[in-house]
C-alpha atoms as a PDB file:
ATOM      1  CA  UNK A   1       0.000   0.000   0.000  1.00  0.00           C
ATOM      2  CA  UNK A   2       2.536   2.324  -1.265  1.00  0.00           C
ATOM      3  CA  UNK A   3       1.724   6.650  -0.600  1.00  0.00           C
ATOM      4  CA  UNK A   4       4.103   8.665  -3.461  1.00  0.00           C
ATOM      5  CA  UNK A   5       2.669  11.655  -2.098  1.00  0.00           C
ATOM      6  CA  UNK A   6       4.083  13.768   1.167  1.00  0.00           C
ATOM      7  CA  UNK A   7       0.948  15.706   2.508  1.00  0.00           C
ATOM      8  CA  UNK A   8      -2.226  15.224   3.573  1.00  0.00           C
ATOM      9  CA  UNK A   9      -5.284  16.887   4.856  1.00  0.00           C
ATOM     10  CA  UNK A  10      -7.844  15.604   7.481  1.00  0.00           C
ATOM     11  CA  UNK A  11     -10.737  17.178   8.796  1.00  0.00           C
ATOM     12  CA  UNK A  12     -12.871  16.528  11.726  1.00  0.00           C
ATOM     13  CA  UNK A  13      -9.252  15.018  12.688  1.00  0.00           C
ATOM     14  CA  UNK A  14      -9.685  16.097  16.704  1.00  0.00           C
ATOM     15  CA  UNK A  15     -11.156  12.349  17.310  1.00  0.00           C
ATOM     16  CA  UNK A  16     -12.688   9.288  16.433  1.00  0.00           C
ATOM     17  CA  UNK A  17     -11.963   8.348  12.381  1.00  0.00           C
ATOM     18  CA  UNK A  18     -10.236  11.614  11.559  1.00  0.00           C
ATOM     19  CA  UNK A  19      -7.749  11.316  14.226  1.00  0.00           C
ATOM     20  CA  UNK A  20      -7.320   7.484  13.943  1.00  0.00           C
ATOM     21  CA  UNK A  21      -7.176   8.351   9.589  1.00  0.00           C
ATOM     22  CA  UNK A  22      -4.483  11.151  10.747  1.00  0.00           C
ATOM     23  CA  UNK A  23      -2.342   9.341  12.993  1.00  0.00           C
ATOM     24  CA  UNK A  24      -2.362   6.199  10.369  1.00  0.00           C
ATOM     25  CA  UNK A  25      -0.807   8.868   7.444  1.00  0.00           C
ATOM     26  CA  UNK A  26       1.910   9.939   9.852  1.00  0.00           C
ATOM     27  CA  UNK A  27       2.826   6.156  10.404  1.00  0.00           C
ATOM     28  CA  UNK A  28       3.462   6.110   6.508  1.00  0.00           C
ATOM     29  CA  UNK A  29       5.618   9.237   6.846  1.00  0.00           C
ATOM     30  CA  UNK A  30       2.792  11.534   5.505  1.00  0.00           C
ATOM     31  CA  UNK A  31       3.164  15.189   6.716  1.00  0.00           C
ATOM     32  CA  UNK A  32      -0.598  16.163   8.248  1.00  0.00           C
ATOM     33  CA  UNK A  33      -2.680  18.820   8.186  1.00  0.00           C
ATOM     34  CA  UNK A  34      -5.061  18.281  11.032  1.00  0.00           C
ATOM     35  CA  UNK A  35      -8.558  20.713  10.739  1.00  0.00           C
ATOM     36  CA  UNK A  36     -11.300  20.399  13.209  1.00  0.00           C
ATOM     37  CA  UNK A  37     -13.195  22.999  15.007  1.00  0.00           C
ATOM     38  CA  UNK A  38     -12.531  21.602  17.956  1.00  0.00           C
ATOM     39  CA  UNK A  39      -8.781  23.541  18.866  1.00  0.00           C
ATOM     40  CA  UNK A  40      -8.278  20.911  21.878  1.00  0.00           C
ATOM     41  CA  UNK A  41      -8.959  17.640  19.907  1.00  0.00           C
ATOM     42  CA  UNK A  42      -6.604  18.677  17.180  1.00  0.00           C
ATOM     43  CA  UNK A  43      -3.832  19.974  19.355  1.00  0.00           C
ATOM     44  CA  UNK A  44      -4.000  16.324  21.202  1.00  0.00           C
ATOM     45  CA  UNK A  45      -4.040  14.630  17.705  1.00  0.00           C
ATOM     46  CA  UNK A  46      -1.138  16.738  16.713  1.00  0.00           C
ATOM     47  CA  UNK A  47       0.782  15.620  19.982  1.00  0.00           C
ATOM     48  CA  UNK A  48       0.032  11.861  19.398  1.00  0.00           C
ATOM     49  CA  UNK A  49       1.441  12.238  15.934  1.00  0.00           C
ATOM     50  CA  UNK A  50       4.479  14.258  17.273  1.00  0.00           C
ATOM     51  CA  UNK A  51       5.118  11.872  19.972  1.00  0.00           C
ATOM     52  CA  UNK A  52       5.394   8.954  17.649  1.00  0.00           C
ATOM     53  CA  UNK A  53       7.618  10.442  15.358  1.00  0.00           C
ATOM     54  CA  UNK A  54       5.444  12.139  13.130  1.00  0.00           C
ATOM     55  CA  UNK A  55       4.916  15.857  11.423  1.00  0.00           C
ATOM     56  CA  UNK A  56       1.813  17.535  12.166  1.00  0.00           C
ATOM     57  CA  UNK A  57       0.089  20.714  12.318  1.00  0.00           C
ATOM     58  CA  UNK A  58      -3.564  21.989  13.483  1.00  0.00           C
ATOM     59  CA  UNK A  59      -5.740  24.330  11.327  1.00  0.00           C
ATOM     60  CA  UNK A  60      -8.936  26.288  12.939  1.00  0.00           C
ATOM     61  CA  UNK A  61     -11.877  24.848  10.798  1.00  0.00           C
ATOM     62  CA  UNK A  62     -15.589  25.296  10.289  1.00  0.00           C
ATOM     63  CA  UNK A  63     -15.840  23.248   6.653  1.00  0.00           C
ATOM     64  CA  UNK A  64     -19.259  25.569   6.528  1.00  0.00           C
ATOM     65  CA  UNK A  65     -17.661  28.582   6.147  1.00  0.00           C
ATOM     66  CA  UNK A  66     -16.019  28.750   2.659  1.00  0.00           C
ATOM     67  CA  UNK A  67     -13.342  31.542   3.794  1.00  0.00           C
ATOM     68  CA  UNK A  68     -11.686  28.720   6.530  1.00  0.00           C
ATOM     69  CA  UNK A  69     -11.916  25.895   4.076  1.00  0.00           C
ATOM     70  CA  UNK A  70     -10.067  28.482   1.636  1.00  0.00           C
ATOM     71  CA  UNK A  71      -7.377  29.552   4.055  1.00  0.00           C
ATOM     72  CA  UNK A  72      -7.141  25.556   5.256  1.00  0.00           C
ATOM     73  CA  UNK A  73      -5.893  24.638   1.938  1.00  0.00           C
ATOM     74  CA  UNK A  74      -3.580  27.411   1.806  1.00  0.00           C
ATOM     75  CA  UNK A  75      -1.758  26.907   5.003  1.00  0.00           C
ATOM     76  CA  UNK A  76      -1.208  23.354   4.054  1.00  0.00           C
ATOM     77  CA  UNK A  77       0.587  24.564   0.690  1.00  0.00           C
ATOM     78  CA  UNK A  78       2.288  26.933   2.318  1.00  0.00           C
ATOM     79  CA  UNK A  79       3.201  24.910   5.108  1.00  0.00           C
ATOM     80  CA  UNK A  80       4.986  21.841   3.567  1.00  0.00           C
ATOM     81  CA  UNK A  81       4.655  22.771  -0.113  1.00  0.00           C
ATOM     82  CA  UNK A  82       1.993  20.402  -1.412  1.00  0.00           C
ATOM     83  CA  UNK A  83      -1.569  18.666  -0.715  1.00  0.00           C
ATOM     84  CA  UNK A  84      -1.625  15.217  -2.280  1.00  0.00           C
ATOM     85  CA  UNK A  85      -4.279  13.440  -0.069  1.00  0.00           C
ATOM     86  CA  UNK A  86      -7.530  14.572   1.724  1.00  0.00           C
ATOM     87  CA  UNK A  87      -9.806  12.796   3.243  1.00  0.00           C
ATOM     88  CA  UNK A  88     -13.048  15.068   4.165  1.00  0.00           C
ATOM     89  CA  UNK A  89     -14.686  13.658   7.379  1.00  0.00           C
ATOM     90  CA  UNK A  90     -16.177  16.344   8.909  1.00  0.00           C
ATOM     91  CA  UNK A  91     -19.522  15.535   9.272  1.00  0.00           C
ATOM     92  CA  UNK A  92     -22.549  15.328  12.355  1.00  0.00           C
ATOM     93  CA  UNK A  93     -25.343  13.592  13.093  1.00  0.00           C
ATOM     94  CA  UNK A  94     -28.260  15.026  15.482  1.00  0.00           C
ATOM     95  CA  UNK A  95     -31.795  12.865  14.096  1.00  0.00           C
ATOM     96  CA  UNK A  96     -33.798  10.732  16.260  1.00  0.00           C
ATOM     97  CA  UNK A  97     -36.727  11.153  14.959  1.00  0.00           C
ATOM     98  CA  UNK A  98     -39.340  10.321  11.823  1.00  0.00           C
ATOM     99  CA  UNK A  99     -39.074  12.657   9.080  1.00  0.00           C
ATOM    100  CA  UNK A 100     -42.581  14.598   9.710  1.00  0.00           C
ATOM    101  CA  UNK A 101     -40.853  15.164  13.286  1.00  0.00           C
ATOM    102  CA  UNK A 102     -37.980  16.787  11.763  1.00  0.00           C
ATOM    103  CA  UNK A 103     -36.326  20.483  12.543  1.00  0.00           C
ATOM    104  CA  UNK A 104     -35.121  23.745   9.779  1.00  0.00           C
ATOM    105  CA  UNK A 105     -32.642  24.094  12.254  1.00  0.00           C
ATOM    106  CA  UNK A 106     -31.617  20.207  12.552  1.00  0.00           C
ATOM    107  CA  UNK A 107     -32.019  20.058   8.413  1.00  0.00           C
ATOM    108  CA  UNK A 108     -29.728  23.087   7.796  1.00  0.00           C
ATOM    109  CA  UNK A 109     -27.022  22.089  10.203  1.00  0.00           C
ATOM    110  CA  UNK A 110     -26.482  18.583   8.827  1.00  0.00           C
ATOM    111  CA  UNK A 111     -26.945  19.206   5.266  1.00  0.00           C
ATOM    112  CA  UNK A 112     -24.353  22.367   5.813  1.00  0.00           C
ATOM    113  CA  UNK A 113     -21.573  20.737   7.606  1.00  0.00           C
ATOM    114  CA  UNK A 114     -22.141  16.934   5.217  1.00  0.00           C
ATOM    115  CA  UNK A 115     -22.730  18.295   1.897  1.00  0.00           C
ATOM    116  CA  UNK A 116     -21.493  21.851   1.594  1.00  0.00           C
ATOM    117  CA  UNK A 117     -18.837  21.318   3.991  1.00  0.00           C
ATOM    118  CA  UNK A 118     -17.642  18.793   1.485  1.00  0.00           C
ATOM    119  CA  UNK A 119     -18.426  20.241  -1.523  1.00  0.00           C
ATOM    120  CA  UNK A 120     -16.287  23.375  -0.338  1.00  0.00           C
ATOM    121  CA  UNK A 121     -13.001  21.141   0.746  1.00  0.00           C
ATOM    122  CA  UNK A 122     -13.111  19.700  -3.142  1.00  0.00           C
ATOM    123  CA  UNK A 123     -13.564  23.092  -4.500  1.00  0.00           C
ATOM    124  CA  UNK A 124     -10.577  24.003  -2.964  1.00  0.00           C
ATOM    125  CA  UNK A 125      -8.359  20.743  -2.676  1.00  0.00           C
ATOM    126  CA  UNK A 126      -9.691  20.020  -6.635  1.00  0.00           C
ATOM    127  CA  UNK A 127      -8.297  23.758  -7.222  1.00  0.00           C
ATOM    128  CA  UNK A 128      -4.635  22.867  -5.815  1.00  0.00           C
ATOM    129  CA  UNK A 129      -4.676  19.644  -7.090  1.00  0.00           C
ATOM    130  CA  UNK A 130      -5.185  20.458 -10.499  1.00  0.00           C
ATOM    131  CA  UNK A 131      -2.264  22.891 -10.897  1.00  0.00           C
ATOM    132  CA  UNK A 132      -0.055  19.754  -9.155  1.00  0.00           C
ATOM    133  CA  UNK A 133      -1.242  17.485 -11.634  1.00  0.00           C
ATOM    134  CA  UNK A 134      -2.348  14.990  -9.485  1.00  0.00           C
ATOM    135  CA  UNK A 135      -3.945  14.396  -5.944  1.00  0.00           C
ATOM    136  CA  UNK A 136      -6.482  11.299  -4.076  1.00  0.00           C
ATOM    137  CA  UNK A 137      -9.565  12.928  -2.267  1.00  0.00           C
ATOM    138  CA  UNK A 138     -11.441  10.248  -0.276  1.00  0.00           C
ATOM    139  CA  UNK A 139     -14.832  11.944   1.414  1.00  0.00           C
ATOM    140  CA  UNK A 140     -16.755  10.529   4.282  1.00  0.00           C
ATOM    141  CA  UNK A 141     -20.179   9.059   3.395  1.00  0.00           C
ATOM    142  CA  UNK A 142     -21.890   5.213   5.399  1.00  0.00           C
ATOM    143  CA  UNK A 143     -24.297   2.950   4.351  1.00  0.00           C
ATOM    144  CA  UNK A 144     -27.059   5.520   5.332  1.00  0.00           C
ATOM    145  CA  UNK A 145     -25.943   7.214   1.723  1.00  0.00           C
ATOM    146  CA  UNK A 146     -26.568   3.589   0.273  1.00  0.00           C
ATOM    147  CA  UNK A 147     -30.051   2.966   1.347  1.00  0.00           C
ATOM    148  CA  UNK A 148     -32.613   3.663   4.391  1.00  0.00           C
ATOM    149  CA  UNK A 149     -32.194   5.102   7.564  1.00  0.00           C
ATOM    150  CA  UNK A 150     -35.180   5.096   9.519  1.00  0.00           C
ATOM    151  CA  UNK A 151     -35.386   8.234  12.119  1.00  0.00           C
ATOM    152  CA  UNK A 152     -31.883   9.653  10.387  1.00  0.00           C
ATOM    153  CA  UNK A 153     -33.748  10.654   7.048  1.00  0.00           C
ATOM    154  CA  UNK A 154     -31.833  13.861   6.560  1.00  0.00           C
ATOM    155  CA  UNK A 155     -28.242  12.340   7.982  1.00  0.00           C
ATOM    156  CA  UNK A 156     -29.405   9.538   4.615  1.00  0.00           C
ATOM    157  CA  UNK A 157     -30.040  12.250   2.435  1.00  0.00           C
ATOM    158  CA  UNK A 158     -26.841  14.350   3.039  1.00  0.00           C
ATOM    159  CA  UNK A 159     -24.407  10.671   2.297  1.00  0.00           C
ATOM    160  CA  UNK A 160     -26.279   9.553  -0.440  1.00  0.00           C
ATOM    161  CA  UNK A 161     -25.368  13.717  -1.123  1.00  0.00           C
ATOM    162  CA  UNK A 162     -21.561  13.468  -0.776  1.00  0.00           C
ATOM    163  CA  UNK A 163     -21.630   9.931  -2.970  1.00  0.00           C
ATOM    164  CA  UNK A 164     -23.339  12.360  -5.900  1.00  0.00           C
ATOM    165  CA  UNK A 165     -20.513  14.673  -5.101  1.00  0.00           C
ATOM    166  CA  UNK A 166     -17.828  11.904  -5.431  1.00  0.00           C
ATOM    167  CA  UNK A 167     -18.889   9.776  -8.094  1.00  0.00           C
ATOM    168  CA  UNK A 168     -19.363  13.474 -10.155  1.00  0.00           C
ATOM    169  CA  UNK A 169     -15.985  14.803  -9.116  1.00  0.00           C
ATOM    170  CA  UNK A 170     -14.299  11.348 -10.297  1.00  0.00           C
ATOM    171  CA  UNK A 171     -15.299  11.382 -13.666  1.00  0.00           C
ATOM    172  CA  UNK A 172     -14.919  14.819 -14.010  1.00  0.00           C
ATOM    173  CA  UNK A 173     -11.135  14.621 -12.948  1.00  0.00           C
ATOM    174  CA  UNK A 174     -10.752  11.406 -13.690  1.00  0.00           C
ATOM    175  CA  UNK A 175      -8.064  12.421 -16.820  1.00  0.00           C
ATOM    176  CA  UNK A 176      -6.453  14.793 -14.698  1.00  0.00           C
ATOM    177  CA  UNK A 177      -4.151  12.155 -12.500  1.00  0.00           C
ATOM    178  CA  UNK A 178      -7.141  13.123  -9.620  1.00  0.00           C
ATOM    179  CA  UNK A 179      -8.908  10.308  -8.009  1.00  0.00           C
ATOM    180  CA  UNK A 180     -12.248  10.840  -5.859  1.00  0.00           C
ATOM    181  CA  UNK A 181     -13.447   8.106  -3.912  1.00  0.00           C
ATOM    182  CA  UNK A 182     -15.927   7.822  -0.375  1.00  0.00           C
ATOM    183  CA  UNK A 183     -15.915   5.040   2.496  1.00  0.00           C
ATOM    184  CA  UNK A 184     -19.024   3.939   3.823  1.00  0.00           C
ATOM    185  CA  UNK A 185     -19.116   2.363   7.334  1.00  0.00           C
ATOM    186  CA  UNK A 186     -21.639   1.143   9.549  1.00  0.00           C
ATOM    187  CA  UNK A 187     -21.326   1.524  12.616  1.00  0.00           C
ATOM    188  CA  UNK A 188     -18.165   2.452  14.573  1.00  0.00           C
ATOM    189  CA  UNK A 189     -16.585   2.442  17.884  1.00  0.00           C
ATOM    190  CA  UNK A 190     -16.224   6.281  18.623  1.00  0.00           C
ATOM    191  CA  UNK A 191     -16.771   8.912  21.216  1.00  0.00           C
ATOM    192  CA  UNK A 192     -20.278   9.140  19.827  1.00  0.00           C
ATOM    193  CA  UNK A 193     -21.252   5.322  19.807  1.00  0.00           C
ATOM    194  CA  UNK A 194     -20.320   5.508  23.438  1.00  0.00           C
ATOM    195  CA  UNK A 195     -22.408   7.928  24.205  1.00  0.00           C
ATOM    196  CA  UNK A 196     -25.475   6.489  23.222  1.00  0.00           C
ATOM    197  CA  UNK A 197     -24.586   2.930  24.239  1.00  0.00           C
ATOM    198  CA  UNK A 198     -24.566   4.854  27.862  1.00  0.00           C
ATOM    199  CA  UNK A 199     -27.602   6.681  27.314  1.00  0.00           C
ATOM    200  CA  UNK A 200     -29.572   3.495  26.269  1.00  0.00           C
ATOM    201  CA  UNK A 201     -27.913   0.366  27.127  1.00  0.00           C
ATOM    202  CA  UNK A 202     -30.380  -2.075  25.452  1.00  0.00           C
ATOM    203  CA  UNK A 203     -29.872  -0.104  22.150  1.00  0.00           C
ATOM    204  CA  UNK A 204     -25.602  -0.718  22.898  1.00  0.00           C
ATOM    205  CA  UNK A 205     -26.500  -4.341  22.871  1.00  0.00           C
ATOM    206  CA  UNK A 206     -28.658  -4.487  20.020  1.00  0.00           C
ATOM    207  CA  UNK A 207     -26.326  -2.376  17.542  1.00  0.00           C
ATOM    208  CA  UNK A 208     -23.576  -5.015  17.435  1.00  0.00           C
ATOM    209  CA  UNK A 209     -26.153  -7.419  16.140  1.00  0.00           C
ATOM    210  CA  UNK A 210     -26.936  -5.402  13.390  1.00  0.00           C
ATOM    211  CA  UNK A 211     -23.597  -6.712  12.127  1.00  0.00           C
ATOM    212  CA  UNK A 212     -23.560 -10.304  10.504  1.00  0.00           C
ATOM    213  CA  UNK A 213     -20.040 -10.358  11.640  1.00  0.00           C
ATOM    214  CA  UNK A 214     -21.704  -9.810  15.219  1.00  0.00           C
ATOM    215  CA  UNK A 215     -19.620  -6.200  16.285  1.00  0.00           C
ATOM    216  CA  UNK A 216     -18.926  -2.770  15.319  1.00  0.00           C
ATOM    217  CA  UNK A 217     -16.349  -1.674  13.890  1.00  0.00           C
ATOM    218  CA  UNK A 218     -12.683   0.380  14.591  1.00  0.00           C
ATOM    219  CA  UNK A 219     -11.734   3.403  13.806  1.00  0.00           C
ATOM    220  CA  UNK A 220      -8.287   2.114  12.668  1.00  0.00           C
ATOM    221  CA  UNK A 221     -10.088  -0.069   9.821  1.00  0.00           C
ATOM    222  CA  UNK A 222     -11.543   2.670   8.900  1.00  0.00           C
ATOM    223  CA  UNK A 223      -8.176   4.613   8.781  1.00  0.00           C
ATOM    224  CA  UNK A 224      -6.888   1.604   6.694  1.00  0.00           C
ATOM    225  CA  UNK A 225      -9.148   1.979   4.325  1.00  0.00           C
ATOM    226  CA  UNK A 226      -8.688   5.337   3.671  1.00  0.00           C
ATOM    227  CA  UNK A 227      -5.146   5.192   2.895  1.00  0.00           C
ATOM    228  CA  UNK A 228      -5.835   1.814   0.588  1.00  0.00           C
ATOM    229  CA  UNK A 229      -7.965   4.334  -1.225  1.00  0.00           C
ATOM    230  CA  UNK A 230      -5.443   7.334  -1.213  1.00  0.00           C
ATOM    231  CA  UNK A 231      -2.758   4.777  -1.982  1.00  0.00           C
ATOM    232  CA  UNK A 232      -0.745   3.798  -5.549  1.00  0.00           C
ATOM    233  CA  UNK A 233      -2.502  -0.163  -4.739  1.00  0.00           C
ATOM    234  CA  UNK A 234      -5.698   1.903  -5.687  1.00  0.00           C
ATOM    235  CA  UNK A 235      -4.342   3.541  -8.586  1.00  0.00           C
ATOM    236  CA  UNK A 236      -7.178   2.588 -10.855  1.00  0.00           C
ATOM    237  CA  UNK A 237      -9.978   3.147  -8.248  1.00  0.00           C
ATOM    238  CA  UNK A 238     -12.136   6.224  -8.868  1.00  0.00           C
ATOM    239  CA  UNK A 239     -15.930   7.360  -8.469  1.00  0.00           C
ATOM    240  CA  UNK A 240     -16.004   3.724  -6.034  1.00  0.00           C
ATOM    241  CA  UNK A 241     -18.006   3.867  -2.492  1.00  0.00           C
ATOM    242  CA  UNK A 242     -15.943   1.765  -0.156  1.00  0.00           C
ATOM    243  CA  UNK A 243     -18.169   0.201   1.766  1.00  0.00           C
ATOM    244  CA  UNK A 244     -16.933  -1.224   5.838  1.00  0.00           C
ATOM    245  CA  UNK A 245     -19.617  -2.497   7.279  1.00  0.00           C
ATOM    246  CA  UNK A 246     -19.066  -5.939   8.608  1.00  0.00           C
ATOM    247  CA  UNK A 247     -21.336  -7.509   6.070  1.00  0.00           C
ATOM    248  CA  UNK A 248     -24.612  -5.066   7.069  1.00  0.00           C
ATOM    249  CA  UNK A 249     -25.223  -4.142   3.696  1.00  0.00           C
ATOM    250  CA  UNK A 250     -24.633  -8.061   1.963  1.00  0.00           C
ATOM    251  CA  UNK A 251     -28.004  -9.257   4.220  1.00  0.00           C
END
């Protein structure tokens, strides 16, 4: 799983996939660019990555504001000189309830921060990248962007959003030495799963289940599969939807 390149770009890096995804590039001798809004998460991620050896530096960023996600790409040029992977996680979830429930406010702050949060990183990486000749951009979608979600029917909408944006963006750039490609997991063993496996026990038990291969998954095999996807082994993958899911979406 060789990387040619020397610098890449995570966001929503300050825990869970981004940070496991950043800390898994600076293993392979990547140079990161760590972006969260979240200053404290992404100065820890930065020290784990120092501490093991690694280069690393944290960028202030709201992907919803297009002047941040401008400036992001610019410090990470200016900074070490390139931007040859990205991998756009950013991305929330706040739905527990049927669609006729539903919010403005909860609609416009997940399609913002999913889908033009994402769309604005490519603008930007895509705009770099192109005068490089070459770049990998892997974006965050899940298996709600492949089908149903029941009670998460905006969160669906906004991932089967970014796999639009993706599969577009790949064939658009797909003759410029650019490759686009999403991963889509079920779900994962982060801050967030914890949460609500504490808030509702029953629903911690049942979740695993959901899984033919009987758990959830980790955020390093998600991190692994980024880089496969960023990497020269997937040199003629583009406009593909990676899906991790421990065999959810096969039943």
């Amino acid at each position: 799983m060789k990387l040619s390149g020397q610098v890449a770009v995570v966001t929503g890096a300050a825990g869970g996939i981004g940070r496991a995804t950043a800390l898994a590039f600076a293993e392979e001798g990547i140079k990161v660019v760590v972006a969260d809004i979240n200053a404290q998460g992404g100065a820890e991620t930065v020290s784990l990555i120092e501490a093991a050896g690694g280069t690393a530096v944290f960028v202030s960023c709201d992907v919803r504001d297009e002047e941040q996600v401008k400036q992001l790409v610019a410090t990470t040029v200016e900074t070490y000189g390139s931007l040859d992977y990205a991998f756009n996680n950013a991305g929330i979830e706040m739905e527990n309830q049927r669609l006729h429930d539903g919010s403005m406010r909860s609609f416009d702050m997940i399609m913002d921060v999913n889908v033009k949060g994402v769309w604005l990183c490519m603008k930007y990486q895509l705009q770099h990248m192109l005068k490089q000749g070459s770049g990998a951009i892997v974006n965050a979608a899940s298996v709600a962007g492949l089908g149903a979600a029941p009670k998460m029917a905006v969160y669906a909408a906004s991932k089967h959003a970014v796999l639009g944006l993706t599969r577009t963006a790949a064939i658009e750039y797909a003759r410029k030495n650019i490759r686009v490609n999403a991963i889509c997991p079920a779900v994962i063993d982060t801050a967030m799963y914890q949460r609500v496996c504490e808030m509702d026990p029953k629903i911690g038990q049942r979740i695993p289940e959901l899984h033919p291969m009987g758990r959830v998954g980790r955020v390093e095999e998600i991190a692994a599969s980024v880089l496969y996807l960023c990497s020269d082994g997937a040199g003629f993958t583009t406009g593909h939807a990676l899906t991790v899911d421990g065999g959810m979406t096969a039943v």
